[in-house]
N, C-alpha and C. Protein backbone atom coordinates (compact mmCIF):
# COMPACT_ATOMS: atom_id res chain seq x y z
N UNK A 1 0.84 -1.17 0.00
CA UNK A 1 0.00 0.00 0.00
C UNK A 1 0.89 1.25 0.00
N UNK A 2 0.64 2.23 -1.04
CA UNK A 2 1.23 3.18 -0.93
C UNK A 2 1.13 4.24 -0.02
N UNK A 3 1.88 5.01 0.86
CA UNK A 3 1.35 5.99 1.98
C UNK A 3 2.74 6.78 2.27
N UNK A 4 2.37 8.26 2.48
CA UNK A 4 3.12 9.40 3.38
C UNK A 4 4.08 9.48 1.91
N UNK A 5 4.21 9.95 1.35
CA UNK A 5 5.62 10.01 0.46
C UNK A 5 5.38 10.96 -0.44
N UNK A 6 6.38 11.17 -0.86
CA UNK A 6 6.22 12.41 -2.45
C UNK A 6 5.42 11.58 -3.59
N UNK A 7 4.93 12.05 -4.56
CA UNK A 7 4.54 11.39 -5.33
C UNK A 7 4.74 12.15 -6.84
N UNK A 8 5.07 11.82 -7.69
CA UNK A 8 5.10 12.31 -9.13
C UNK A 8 3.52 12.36 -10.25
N UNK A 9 3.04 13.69 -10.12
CA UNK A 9 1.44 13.22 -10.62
C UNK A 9 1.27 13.77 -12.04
N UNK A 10 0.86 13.12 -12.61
CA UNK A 10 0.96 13.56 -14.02
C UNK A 10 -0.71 12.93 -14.42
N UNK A 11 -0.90 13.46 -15.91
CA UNK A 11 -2.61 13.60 -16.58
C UNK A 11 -2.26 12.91 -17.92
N UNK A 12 -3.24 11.36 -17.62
CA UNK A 12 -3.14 10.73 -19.34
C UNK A 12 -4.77 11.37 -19.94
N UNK A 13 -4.82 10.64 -20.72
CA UNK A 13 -6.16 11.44 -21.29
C UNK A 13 -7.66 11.75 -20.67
N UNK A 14 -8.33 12.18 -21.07
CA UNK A 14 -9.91 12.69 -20.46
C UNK A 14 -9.34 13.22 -19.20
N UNK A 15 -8.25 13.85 -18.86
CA UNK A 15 -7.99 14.54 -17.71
C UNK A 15 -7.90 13.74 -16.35
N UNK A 16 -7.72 12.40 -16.62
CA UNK A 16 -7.00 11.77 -15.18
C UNK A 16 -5.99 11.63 -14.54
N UNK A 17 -5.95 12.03 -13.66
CA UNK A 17 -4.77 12.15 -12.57
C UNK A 17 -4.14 11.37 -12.20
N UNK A 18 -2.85 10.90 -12.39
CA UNK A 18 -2.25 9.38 -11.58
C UNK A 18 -0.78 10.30 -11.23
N UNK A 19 -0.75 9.48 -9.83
CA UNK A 19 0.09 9.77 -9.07
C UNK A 19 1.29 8.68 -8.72
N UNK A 20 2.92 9.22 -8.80
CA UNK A 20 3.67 7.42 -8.55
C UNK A 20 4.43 7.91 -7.70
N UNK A 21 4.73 6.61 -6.86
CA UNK A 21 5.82 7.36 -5.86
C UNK A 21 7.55 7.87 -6.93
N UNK A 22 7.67 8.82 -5.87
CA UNK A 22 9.17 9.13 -6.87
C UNK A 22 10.19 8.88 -7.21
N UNK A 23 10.16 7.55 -5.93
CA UNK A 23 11.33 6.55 -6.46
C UNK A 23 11.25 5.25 -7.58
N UNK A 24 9.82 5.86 -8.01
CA UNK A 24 9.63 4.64 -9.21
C UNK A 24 9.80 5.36 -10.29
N UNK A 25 9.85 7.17 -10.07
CA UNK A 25 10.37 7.28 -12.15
C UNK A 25 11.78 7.53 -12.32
N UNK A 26 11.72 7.09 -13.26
CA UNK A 26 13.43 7.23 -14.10
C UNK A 26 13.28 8.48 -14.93
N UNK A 27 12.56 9.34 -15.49
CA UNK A 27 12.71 10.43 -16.33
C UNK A 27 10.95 10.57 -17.20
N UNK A 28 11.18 11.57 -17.99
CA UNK A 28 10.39 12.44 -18.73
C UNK A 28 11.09 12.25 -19.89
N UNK A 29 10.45 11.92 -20.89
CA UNK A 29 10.94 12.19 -22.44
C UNK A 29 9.78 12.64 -23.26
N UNK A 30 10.13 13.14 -24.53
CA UNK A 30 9.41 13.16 -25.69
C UNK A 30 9.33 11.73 -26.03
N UNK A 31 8.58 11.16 -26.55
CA UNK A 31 8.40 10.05 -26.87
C UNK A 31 8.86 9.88 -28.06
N UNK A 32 9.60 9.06 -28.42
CA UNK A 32 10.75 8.43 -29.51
C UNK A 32 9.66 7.53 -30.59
N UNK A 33 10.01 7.34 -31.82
CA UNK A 33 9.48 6.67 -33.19
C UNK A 33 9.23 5.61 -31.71
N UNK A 34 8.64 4.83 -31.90
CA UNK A 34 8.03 3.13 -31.63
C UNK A 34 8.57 2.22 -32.76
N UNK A 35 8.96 0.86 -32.14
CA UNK A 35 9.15 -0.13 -33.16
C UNK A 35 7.88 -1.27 -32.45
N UNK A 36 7.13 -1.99 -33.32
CA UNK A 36 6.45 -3.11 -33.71
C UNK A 36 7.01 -4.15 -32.92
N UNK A 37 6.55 -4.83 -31.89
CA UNK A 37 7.20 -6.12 -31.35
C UNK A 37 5.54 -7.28 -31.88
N UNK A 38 5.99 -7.90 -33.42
CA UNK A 38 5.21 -9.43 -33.36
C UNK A 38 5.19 -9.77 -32.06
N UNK A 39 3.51 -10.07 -32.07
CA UNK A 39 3.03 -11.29 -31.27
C UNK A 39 3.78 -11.04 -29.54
N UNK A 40 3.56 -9.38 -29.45
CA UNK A 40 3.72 -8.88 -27.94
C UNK A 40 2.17 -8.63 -27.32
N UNK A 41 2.30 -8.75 -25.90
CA UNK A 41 0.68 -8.49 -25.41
C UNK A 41 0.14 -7.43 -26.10
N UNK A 42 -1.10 -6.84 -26.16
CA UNK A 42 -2.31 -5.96 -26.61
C UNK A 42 -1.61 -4.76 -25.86
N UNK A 43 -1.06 -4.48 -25.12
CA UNK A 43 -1.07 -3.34 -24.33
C UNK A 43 0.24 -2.88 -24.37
N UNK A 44 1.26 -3.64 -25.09
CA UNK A 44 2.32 -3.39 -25.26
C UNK A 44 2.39 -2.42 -26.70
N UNK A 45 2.60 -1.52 -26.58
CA UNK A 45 2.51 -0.50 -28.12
C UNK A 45 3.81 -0.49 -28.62
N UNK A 46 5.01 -0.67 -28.28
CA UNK A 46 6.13 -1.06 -28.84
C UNK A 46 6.99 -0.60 -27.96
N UNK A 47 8.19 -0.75 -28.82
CA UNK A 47 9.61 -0.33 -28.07
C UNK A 47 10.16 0.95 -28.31
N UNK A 48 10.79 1.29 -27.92
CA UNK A 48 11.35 3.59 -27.92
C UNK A 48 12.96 2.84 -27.35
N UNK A 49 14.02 3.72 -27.89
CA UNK A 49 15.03 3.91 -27.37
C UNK A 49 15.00 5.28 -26.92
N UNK A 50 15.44 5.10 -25.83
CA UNK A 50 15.42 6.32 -24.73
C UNK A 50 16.80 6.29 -24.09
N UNK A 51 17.55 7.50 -24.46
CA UNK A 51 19.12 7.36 -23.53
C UNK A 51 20.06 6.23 -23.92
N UNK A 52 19.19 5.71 -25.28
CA UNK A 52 20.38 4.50 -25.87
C UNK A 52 20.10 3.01 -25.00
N UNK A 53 18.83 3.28 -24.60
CA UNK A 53 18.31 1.79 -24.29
C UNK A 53 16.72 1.44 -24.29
N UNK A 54 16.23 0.30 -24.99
CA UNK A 54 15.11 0.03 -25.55
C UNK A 54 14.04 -0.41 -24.41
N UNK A 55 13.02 0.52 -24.34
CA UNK A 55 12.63 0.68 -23.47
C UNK A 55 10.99 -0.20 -23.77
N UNK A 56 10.15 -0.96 -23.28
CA UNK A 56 8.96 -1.43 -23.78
C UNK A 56 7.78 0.06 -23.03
N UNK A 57 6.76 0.23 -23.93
CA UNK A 57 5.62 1.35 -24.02
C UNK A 57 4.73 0.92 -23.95
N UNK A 58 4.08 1.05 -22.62
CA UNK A 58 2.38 0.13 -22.74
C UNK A 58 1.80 1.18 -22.68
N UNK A 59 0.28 0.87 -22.67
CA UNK A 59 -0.72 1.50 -22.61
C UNK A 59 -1.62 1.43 -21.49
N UNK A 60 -1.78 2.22 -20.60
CA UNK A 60 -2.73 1.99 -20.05
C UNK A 60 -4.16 2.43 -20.04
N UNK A 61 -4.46 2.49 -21.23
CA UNK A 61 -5.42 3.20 -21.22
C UNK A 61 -6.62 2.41 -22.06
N UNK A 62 -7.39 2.58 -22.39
CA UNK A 62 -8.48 1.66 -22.70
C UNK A 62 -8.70 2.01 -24.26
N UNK A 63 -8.17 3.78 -24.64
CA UNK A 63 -8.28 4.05 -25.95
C UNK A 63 -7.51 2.85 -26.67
N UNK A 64 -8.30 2.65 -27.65
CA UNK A 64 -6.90 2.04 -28.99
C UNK A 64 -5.47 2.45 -29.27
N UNK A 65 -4.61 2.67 -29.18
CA UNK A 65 -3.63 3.54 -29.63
C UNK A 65 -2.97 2.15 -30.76
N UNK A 66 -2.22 3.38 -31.43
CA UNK A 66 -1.15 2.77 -32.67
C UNK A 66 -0.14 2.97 -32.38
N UNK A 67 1.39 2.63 -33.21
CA UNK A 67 2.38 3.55 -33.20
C UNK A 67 2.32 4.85 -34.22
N UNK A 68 0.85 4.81 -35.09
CA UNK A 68 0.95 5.59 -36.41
C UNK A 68 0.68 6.81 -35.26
N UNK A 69 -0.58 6.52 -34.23
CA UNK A 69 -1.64 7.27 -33.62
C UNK A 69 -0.31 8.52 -32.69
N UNK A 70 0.17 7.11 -31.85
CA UNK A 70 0.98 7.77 -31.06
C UNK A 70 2.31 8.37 -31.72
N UNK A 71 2.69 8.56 -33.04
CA UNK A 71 3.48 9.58 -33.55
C UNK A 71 2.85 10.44 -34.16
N UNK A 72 1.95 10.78 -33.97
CA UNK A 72 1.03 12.01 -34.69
C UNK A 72 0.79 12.75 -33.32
N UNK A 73 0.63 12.22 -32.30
CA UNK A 73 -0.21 12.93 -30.72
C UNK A 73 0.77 13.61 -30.35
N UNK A 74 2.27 13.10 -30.76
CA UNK A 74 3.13 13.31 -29.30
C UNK A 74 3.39 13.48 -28.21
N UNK A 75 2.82 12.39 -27.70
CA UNK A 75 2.87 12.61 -26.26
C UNK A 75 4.07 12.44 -25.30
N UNK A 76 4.26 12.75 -24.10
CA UNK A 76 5.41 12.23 -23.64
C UNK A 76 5.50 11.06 -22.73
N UNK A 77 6.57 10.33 -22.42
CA UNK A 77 7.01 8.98 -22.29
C UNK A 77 7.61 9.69 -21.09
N UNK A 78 6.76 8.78 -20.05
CA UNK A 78 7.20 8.74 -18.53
C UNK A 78 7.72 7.19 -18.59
N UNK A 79 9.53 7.45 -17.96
CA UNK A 79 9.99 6.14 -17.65
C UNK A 79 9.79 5.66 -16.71
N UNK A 80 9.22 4.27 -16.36
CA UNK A 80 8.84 3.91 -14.72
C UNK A 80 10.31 2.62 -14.31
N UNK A 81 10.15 2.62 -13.23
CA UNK A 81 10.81 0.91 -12.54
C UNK A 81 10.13 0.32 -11.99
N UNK A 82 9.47 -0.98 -12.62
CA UNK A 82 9.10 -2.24 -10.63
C UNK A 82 9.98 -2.80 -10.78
N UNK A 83 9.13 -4.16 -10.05
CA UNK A 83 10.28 -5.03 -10.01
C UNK A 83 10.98 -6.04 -10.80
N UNK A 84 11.11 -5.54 -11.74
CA UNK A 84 11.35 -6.60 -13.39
C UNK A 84 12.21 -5.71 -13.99
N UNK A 85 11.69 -4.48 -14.53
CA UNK A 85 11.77 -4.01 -15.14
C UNK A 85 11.38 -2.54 -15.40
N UNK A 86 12.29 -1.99 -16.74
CA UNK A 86 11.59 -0.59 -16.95
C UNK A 86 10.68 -0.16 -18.17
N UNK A 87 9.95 0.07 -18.30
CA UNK A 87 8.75 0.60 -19.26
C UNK A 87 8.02 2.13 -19.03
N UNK A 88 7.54 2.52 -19.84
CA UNK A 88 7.08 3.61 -20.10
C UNK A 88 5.93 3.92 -20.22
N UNK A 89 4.92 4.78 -19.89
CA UNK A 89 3.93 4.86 -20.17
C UNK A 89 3.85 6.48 -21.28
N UNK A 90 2.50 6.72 -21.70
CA UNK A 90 2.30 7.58 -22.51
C UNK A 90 1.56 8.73 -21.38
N UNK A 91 1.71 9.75 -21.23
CA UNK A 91 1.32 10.90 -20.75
C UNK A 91 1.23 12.46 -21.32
N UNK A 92 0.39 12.70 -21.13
CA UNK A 92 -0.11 13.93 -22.12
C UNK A 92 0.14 15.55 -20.84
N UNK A 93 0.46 15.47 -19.53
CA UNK A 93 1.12 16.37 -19.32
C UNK A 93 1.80 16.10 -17.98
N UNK A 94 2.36 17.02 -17.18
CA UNK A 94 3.47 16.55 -16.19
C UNK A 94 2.88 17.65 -15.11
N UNK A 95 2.10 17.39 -13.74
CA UNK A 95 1.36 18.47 -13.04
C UNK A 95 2.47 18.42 -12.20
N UNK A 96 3.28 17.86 -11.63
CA UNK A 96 4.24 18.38 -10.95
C UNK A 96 4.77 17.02 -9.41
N UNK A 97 5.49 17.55 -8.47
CA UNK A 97 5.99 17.02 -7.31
C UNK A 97 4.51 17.46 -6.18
N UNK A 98 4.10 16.18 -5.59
CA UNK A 98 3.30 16.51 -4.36
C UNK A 98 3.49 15.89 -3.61
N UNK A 99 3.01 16.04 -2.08
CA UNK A 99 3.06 15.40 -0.92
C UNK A 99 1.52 15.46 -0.41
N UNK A 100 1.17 13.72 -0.20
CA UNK A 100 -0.37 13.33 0.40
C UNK A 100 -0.21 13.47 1.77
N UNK A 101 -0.50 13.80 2.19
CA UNK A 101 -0.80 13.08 3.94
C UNK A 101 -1.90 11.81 3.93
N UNK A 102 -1.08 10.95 4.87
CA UNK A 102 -2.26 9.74 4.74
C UNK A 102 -3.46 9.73 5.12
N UNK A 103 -3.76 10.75 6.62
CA UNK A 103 -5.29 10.76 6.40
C UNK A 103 -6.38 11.49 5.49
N UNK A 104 -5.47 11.62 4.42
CA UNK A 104 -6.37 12.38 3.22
C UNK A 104 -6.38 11.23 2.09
N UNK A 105 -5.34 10.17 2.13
CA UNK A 105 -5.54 9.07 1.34
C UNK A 105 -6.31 7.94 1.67
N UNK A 106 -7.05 7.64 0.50
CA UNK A 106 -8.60 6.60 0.73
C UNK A 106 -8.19 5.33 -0.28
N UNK A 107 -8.36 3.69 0.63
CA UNK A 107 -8.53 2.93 -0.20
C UNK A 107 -9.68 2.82 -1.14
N UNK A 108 -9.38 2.15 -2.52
CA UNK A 108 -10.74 1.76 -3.10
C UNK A 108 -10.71 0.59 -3.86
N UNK A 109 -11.64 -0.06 -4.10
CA UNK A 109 -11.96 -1.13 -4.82
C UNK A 109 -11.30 -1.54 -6.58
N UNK A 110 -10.51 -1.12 -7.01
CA UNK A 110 -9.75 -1.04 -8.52
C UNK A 110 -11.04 -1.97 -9.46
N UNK A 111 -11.84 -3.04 -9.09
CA UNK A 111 -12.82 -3.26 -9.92
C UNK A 111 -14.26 -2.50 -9.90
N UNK A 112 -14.34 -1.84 -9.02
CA UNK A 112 -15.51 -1.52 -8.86
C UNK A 112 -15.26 0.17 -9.29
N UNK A 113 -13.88 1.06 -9.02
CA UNK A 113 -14.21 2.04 -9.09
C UNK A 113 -13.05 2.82 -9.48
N UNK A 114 -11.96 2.18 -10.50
CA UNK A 114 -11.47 2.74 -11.90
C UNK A 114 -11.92 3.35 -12.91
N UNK A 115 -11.14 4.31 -13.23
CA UNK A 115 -11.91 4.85 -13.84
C UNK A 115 -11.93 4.60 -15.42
N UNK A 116 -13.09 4.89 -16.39
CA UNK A 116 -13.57 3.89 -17.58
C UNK A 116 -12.44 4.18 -18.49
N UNK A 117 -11.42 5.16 -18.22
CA UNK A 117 -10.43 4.86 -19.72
C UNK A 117 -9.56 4.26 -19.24
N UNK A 118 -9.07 3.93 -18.09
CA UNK A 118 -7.79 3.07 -17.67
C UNK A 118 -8.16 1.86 -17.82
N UNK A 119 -7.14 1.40 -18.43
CA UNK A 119 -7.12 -0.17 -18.18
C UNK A 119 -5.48 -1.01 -18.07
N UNK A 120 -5.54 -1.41 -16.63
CA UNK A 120 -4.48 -1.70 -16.14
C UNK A 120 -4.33 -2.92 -16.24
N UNK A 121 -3.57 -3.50 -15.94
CA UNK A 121 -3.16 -4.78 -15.95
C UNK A 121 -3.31 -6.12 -15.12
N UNK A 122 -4.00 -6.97 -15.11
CA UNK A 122 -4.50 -7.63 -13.96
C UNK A 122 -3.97 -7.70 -12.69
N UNK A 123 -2.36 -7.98 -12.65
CA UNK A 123 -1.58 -7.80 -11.31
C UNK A 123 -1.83 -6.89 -10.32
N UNK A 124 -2.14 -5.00 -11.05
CA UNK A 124 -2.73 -4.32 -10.68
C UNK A 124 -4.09 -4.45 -10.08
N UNK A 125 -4.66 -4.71 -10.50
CA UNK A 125 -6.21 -4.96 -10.73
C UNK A 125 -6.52 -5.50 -9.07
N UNK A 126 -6.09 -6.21 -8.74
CA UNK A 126 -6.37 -7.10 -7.72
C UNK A 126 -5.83 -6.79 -6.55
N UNK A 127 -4.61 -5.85 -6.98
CA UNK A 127 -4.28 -5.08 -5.78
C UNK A 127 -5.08 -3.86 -5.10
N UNK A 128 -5.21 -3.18 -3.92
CA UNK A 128 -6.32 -2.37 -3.56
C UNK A 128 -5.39 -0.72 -3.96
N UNK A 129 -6.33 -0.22 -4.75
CA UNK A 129 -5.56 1.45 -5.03
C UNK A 129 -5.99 2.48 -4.36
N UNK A 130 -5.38 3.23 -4.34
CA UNK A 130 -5.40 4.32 -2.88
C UNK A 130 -5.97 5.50 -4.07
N UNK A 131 -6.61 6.68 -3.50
CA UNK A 131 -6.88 7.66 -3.88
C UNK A 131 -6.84 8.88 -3.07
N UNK A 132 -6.58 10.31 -3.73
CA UNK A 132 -6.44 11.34 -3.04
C UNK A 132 -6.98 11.97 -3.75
N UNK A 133 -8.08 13.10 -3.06
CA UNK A 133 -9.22 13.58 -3.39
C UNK A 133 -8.98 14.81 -3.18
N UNK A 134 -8.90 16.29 -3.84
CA UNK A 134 -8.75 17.29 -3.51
C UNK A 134 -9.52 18.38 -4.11
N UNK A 135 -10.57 19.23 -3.14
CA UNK A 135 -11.58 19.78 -4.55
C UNK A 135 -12.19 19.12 -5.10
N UNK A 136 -13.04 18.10 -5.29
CA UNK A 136 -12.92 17.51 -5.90
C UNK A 136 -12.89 16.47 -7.27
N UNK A 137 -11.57 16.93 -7.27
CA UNK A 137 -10.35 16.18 -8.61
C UNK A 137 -9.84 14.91 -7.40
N UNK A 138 -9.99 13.93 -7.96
CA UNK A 138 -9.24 12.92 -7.97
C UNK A 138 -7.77 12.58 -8.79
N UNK A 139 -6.94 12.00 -7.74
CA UNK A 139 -5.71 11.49 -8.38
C UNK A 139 -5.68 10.31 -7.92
N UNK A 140 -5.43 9.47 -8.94
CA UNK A 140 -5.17 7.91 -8.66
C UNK A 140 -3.69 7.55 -8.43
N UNK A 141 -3.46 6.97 -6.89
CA UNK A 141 -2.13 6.40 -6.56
C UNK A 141 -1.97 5.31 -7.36
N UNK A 142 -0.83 4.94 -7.94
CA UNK A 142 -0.25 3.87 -8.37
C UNK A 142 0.88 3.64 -8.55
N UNK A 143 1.36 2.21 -7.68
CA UNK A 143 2.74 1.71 -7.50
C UNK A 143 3.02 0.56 -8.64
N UNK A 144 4.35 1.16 -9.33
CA UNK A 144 4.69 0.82 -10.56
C UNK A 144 5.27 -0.98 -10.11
N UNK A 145 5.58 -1.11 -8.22
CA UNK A 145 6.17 -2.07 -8.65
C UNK A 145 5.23 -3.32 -8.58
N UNK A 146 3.64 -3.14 -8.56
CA UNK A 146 2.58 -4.19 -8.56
C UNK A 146 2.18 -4.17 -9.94
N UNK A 147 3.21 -3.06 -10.95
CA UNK A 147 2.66 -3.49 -12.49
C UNK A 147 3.30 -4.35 -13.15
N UNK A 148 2.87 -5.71 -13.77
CA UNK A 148 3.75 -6.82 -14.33
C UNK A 148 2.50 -7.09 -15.52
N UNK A 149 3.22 -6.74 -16.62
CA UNK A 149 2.77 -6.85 -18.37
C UNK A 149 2.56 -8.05 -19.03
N UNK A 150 3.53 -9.00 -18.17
CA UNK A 150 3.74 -10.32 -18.98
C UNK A 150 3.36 -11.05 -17.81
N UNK A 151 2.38 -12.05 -16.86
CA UNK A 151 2.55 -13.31 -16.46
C UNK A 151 3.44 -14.20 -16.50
N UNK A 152 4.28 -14.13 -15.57
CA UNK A 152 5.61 -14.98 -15.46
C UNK A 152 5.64 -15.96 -14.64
């Protein structure tokens, strides 16, 4: 469970808020051409070299995306770490460094009350996600190292 810490919060599309702790990002990029990986999961949108190392780009999001789509949008490529590995997600802007206090952070149900464009990854899924409510705008906590792409 994520709690008390800085968090890195950034906005993928329809204006949702996700928040990571800050020792899970590796950087901010423009997002690099994509290459095609045959017969990789649905959510995997390809590979980016970033800093001279090939980085995998999922999606979490429920839109369709391409690599045609996502070199026309330009969006930018937040690098994450769990525990495997590093991958990237697509993010459309960067709101900044915050600090939650925990009694302002609320568990919630990830099947019952995600929101309809995310779509995360089952590992996720089953884990319980925290939320912080401010005004209220919601930002969704999420710890990169309960995200695993591939079933191993």
């Amino acid at each position: 469970m994520i709690s008390d810490q800085n968090y890195f919060v950034v906005t993928i599309e329809d204006n949702t808020n996700l928040a990571l702790p800050t020792e899970s990002v590796i950087g901010i990029y423009p997002c690099p051409k994509l290459f095609s990986l045959p017969f990789s999961p649905a959510n995997i949108l390809g590979i980016g070299v970033v800093a001279g190392q090939a980085v995998p780009v999922v999606n979490i999001t429920k839109k369709s995306l391409s690599i045609e789509v996502t070199a026309q949008k330009k969006p930018l490529l937040l690098i994450l770490k769990n525990k495997l590995e590093r991958f990237g997600i697509l993010i459309d802007k960067v709101v900044g460094l915050k600090h939650f206090p925990n009694d302002r952070i609320k568990p919630v149900n990830p099947l019952e009350n995600l929101p309809a464009n995310l779509n995360l990854p089952g590992s996720i899924k089953s884990q319980k996600l925290q939320v912080f409510e401010n005004n209220g705008t919601t930002i969704w906590l999420l710890d990169p190292k309960e995200m695993v792409w591939v079933e191993v």
